[in-house]
Protein backbone atom coordinates (compact mmCIF):
# COMPACT_ATOMS: atom_id res chain seq x y z
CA UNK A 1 6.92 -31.12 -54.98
CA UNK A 2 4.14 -30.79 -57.45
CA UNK A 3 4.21 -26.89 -57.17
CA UNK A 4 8.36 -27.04 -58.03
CA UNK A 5 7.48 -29.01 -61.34
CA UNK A 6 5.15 -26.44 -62.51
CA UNK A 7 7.12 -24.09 -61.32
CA UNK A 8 9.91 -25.49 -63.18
CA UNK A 9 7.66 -26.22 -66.10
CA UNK A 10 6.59 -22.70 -66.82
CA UNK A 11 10.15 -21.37 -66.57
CA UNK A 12 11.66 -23.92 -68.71
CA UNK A 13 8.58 -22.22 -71.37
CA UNK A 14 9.65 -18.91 -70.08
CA UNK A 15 13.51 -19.86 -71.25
CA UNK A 16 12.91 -21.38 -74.23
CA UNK A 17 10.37 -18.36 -75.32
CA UNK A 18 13.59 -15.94 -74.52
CA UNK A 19 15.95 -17.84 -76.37
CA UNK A 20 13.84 -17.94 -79.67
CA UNK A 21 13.23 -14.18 -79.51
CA UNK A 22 16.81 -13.36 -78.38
CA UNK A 23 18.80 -16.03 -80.63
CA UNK A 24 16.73 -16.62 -83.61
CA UNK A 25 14.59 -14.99 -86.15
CA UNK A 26 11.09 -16.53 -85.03
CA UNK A 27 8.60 -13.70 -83.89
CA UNK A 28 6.91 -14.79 -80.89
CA UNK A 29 5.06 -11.52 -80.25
CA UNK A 30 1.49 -10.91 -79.70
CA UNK A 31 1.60 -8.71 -82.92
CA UNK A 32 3.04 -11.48 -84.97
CA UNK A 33 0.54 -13.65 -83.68
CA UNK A 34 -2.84 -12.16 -83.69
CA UNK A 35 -1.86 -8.36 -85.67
CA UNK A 36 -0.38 -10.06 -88.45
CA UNK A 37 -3.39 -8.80 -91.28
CA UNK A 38 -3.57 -5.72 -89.79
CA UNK A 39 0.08 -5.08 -90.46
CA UNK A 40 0.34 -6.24 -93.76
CA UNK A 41 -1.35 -3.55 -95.09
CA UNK A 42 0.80 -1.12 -94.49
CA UNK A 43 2.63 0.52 -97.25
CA UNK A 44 6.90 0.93 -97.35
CA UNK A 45 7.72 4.59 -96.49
CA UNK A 46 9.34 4.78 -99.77
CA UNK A 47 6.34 3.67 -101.94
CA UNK A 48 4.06 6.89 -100.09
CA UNK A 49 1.68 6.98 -97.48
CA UNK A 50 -1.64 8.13 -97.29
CA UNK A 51 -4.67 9.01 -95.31
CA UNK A 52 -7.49 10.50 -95.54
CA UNK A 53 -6.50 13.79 -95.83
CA UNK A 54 -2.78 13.36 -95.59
CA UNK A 55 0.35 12.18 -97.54
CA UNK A 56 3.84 11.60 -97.26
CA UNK A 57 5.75 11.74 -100.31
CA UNK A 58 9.61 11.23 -100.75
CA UNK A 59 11.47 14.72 -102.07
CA UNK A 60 15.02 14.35 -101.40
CA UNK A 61 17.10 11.24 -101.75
CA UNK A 62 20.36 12.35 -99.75
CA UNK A 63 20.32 13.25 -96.29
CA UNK A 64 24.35 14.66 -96.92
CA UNK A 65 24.34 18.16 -95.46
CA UNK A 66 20.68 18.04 -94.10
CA UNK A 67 19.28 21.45 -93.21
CA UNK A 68 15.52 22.47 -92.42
CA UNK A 69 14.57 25.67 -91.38
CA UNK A 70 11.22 28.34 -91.42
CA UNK A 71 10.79 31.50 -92.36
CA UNK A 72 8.22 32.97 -89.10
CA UNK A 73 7.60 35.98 -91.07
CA UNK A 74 6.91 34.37 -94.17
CA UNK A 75 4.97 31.32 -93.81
CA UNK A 76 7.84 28.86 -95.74
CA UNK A 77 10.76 26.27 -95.36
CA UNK A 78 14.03 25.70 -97.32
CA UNK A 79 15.61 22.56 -97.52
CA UNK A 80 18.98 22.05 -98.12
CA UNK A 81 20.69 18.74 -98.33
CA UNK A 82 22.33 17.76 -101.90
CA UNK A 83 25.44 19.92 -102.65
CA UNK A 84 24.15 23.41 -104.64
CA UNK A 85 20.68 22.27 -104.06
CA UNK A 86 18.54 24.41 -102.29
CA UNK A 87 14.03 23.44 -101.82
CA UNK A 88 11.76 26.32 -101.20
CA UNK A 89 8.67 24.75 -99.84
CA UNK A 90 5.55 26.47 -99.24
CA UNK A 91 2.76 26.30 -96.37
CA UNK A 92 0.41 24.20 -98.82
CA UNK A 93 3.45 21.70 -99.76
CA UNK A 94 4.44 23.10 -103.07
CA UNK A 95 8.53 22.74 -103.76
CA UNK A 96 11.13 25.33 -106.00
CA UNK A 97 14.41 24.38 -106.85
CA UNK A 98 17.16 26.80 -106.75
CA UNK A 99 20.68 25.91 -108.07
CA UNK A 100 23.44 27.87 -106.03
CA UNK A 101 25.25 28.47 -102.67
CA UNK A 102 22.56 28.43 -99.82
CA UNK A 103 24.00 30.11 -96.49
CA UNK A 104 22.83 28.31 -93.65
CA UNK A 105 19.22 29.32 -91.85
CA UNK A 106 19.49 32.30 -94.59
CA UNK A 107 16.63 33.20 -97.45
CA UNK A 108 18.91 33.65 -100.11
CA UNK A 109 20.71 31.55 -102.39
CA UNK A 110 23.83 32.71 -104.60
CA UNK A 111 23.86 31.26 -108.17
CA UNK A 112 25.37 31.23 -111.35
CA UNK A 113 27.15 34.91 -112.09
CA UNK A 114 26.30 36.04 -108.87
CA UNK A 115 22.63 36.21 -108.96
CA UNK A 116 20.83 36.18 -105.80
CA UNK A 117 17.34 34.99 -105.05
CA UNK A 118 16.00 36.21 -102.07
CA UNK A 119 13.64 33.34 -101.11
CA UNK A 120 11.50 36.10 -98.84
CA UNK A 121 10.10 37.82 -102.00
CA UNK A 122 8.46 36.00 -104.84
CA UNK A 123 9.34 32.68 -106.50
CA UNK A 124 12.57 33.20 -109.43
CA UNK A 125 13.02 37.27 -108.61
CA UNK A 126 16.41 37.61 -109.16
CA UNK A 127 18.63 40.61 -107.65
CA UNK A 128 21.92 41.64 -108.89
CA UNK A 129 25.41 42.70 -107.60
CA UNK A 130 25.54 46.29 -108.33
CA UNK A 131 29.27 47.23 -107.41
CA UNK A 132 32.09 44.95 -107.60
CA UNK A 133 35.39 45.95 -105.25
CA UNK A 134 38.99 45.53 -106.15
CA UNK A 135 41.03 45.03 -103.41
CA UNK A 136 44.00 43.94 -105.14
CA UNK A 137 45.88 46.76 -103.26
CA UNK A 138 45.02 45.26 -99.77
CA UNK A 139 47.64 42.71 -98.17
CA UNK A 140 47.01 42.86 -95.20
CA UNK A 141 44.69 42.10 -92.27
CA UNK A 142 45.67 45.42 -90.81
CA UNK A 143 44.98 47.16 -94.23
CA UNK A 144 42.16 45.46 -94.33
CA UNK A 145 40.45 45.59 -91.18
CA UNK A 146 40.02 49.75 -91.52
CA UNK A 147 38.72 48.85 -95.15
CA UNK A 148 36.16 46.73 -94.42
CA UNK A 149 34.87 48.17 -91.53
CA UNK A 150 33.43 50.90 -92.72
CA UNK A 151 31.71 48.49 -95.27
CA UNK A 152 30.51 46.04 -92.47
CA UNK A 153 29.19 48.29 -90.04
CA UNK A 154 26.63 49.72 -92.97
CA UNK A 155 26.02 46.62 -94.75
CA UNK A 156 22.27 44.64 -93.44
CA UNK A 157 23.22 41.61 -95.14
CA UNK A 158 26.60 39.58 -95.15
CA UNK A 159 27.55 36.47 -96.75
CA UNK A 160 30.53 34.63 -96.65
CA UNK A 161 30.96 32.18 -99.77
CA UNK A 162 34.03 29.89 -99.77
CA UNK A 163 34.89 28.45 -102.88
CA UNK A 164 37.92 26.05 -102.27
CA UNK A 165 38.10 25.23 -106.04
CA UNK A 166 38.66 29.01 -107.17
CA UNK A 167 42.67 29.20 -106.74
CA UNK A 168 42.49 32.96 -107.15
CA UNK A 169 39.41 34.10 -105.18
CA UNK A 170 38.81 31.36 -102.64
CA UNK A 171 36.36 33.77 -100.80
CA UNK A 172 33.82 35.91 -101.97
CA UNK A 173 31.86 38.43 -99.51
CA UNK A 174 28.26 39.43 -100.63
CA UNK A 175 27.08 42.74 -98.68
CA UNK A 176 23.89 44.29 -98.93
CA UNK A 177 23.94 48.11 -98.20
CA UNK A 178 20.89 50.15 -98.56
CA UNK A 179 18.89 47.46 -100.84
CA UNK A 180 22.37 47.50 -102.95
CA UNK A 181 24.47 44.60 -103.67
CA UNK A 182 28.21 44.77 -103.23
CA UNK A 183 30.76 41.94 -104.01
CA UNK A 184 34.47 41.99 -102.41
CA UNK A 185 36.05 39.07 -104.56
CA UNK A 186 39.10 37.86 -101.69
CA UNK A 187 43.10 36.73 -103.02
CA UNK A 188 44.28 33.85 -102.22
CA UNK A 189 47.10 35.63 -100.11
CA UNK A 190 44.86 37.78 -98.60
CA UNK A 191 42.28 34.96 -97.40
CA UNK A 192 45.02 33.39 -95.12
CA UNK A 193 45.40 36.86 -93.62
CA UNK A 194 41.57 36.49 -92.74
CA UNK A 195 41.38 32.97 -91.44
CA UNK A 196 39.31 34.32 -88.35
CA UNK A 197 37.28 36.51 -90.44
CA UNK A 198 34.07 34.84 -89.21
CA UNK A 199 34.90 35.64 -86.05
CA UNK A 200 35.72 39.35 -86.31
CA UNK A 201 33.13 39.88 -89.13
CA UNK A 202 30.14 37.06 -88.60
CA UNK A 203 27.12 37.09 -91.36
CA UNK A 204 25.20 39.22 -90.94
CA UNK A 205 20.71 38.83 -91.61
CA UNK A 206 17.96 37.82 -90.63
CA UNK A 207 18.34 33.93 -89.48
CA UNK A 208 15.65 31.51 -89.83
CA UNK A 209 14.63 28.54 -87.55
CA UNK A 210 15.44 25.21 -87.37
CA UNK A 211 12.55 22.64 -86.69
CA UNK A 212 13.03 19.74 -83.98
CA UNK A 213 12.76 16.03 -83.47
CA UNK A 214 11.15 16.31 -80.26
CA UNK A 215 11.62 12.52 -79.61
CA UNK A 216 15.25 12.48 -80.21
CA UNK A 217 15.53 15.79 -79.18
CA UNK A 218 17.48 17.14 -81.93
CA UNK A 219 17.51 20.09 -84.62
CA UNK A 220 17.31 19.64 -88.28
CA UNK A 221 20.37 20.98 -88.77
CA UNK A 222 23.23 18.78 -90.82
CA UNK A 223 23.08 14.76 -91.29
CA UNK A 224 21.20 13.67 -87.76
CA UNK A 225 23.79 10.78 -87.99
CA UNK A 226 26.47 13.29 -87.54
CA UNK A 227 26.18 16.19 -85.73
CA UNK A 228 23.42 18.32 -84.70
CA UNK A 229 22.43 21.35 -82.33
CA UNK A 230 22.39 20.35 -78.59
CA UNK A 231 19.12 20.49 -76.81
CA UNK A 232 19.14 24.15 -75.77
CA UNK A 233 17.08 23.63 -72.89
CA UNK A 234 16.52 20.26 -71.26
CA UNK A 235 13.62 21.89 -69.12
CA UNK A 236 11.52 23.24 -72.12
CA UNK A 237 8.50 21.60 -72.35
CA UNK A 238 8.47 19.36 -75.34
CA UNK A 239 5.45 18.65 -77.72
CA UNK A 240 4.09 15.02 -77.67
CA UNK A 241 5.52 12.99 -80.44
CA UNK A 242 3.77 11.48 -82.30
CA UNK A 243 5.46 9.44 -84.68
CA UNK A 244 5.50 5.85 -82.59
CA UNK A 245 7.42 2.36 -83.57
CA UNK A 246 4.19 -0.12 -83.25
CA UNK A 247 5.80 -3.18 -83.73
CA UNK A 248 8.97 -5.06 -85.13
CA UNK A 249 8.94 -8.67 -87.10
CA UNK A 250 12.41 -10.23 -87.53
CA UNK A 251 13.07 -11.74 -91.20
CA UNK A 252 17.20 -12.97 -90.30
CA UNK A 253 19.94 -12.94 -88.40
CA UNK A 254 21.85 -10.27 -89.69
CA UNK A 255 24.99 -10.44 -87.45
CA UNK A 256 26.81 -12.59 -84.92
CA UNK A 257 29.38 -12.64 -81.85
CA UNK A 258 31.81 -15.46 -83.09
CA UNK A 259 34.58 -16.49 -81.04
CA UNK A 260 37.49 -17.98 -83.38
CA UNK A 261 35.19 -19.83 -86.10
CA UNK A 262 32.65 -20.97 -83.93
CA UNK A 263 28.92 -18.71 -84.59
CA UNK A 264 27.89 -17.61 -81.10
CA UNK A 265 24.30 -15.38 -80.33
CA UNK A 266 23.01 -13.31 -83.02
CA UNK A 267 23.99 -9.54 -82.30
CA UNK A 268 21.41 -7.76 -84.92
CA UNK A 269 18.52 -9.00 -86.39
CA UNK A 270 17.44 -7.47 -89.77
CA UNK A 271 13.62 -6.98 -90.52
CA UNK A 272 10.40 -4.78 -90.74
CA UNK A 273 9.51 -2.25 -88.68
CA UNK A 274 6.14 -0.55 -88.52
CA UNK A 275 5.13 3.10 -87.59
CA UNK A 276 2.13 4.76 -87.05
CA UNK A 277 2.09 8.49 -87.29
CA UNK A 278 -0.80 10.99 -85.76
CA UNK A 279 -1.56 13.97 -87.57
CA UNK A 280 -4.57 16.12 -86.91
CA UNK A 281 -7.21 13.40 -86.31
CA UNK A 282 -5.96 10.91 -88.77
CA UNK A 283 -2.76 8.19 -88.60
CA UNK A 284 -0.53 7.50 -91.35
CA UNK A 285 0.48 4.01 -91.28
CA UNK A 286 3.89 2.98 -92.98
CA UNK A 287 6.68 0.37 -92.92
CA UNK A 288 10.65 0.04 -93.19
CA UNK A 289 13.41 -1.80 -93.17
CA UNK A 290 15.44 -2.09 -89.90
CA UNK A 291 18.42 -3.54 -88.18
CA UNK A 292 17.51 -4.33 -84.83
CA UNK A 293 20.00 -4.95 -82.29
CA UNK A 294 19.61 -7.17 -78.98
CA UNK A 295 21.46 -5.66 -76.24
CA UNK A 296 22.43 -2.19 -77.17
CA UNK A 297 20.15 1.01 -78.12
CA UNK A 298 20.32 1.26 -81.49
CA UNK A 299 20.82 5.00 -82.92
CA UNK A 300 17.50 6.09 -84.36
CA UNK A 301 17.19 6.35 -88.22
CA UNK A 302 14.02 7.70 -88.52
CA UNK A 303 13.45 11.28 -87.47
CA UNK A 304 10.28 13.81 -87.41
CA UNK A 305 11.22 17.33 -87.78
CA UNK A 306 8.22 19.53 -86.45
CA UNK A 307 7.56 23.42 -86.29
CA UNK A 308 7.42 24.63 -82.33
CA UNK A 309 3.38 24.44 -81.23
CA UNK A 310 3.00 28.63 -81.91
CA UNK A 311 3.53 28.47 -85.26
CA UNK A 312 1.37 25.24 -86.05
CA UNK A 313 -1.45 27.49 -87.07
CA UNK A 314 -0.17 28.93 -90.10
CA UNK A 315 1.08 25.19 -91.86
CA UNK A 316 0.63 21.49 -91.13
CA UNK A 317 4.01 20.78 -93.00
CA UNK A 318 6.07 18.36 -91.28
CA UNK A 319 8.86 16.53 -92.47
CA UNK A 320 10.15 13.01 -91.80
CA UNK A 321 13.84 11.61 -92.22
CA UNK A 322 15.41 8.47 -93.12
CA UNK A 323 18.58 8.25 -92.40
CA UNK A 324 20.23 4.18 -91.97
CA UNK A 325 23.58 4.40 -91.17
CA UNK A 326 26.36 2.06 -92.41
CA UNK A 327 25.59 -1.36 -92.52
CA UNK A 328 21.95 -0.49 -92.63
CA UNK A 329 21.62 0.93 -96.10
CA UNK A 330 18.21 0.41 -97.75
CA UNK A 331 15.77 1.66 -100.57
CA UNK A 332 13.98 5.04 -99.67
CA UNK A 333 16.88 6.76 -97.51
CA UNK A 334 16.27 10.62 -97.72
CA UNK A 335 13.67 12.71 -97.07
CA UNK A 336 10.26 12.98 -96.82
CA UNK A 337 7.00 15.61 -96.02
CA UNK A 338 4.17 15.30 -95.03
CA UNK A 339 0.93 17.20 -95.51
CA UNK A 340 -2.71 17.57 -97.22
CA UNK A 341 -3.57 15.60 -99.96
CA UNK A 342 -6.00 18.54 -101.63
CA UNK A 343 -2.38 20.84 -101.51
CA UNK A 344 -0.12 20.05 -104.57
């Protein structure tokens, strides 16, 4: 009898200790308890992060239209996330801003009166269309198709720039033949004719590399909320992550199931959540706001876009994303890199 009352004793605790973590905002964890001074010194993502020889600094503040990827021959990355904003970012860390088109995983960038940077070659060297071609007497695809071909099959470069406010030339073609630019300005009656020209005619170059979330498994290609590349392989062998969720501390309830007016369990919670991040040696310790829920995985709103292990030699440039989705919107969304403190 006396072993049933303890036993009952210690699972009444047992309860009651799952109820306060589950239906209210009391932390009851040993981190709350005995981690709590350690914890407070860690910085919000948003105000930067440093180490010893490390940083992480906020550079973008929209994640609309995300899209990292490396140059392998090059040594460089181009980020592309606000509209007509285009990052060049070197292996040390240090960012130019182009204004213009971007084609995605390409190195060049189209902008005003048709100049073209070629983001392989040096910073603000600007090449020009040389040759512009009327087709005003083509009308159709079959017209076309002969005309273009002979164009295509030479050309080493081809871009495809859609402009759906230009009512005349919704579609411009940019081909480089023989270190020449050529631009093939496309009617508006002529561009229906062409709807699958992407398909007969894809861009031609060289294309550069996405990196990868390795936890989340996904590429840095377009808003991670949204869409992004399918894990190629699920047998590749994957690099360690290493950006880890240490702890969580609730501040409120955030939401509720209610049935008719009556307030039922709390769904979400709304608090901090702190990382830790290894890099080479050292760990960058930050903080963020989070909505937590209680019974469902949440989606992840922090990402880590690294380079594949073979090319980790040549740059420690990583980048971090934030990226709360509705409901969850907080200071610091957008993102972020990471790298030496001695480079830029």
């Amino acid at each position: 009898m006396k072993i049933k009352k303890i036993t009952l004793f210690f699972g009444g605790i047992i309860l009651l200790l799952i109820i306060l973590d589950k239906c209210t905002s009391v932390n009851i964890t040993s981190a709350s308890i005995f981690k709590k001074k350690e914890y407070k010194s860690y910085p919000f993502l948003k105000d930067g992060v440093n180490s010893e020889n490390y940083e992480i600094k906020h550079i973008v503040n929209s994640n609309y239209g995300l899209e990292i990827v490396y140059d392998t021959m090059n040594n460089y990355f181009i980020v592309d996330t606000e509209y007509l904003s285009t990052q060049k970012i070197n292996y040390k860390g240090e960012i130019t801003v182009y204004r213009g088109y971007h084609p995605k995983q390409s190195h060049y960038v189209i902008g005003e009166n048709n100049v073209i940077y070629n983001l392989s070659k040096k910073e603000n060297q600007k090449e020009f269309v040389s040759k512009t071609i009327n087709i005003d007497h083509i009308k159709t695809f079959i017209d076309w198709f002969g005309f273009y071909t002979s164009y295509y099959e030479k050309a080493d470069v081809v871009i495809y720039k859609e402009d759906i406010n230009n009512k005349t030339n919704p579609l411009f073609i940019y081909l480089n033949i023989n270190n020449k630019w050529f631009l093939i300005p496309i009617l508006e009656e002529l561009e229906d004719e062409l709807s699958n020209y992407k398909n007969d005619f894809p861009a031609k170059g060289q294309k550069l590399i996405y990196l990868k979330d390795y936890n989340n498994k996904l590429y840095s290609k377009d808003n991670p909320s949204r869409t992004s590349l399918p894990w190629k392989n699920s047998k590749v062998k994957t690099n360690k992550e290493n950006l880890k969720m240490k702890f969580f501390t609730k501040e409120f309830v955030y939401d509720r199931y209610y049935l008719i007016y009556f307030s039922l369990n709390p769904i979400r919670f709304k608090g901090v959540a702190f990382y830790n991040l290894e890099n080479n040696g050292e760990v960058l310790k930050f903080k963020n706001t989070l909505h937590k829920s209680i019974f469902v995985k949440d989606r992840p709103v922090l990402y880590h876009f690294t380079l594949p292990q073979q090319f980790r030699n040549k740059t420690q440039i990583s980048f971090i994303c934030y990226d709360p989705y509705i409901g969850n919107r907080v200071d610091g969304e957008g993102l972020y890199i990471v790298k030496r403190r001695n480079e830029n």
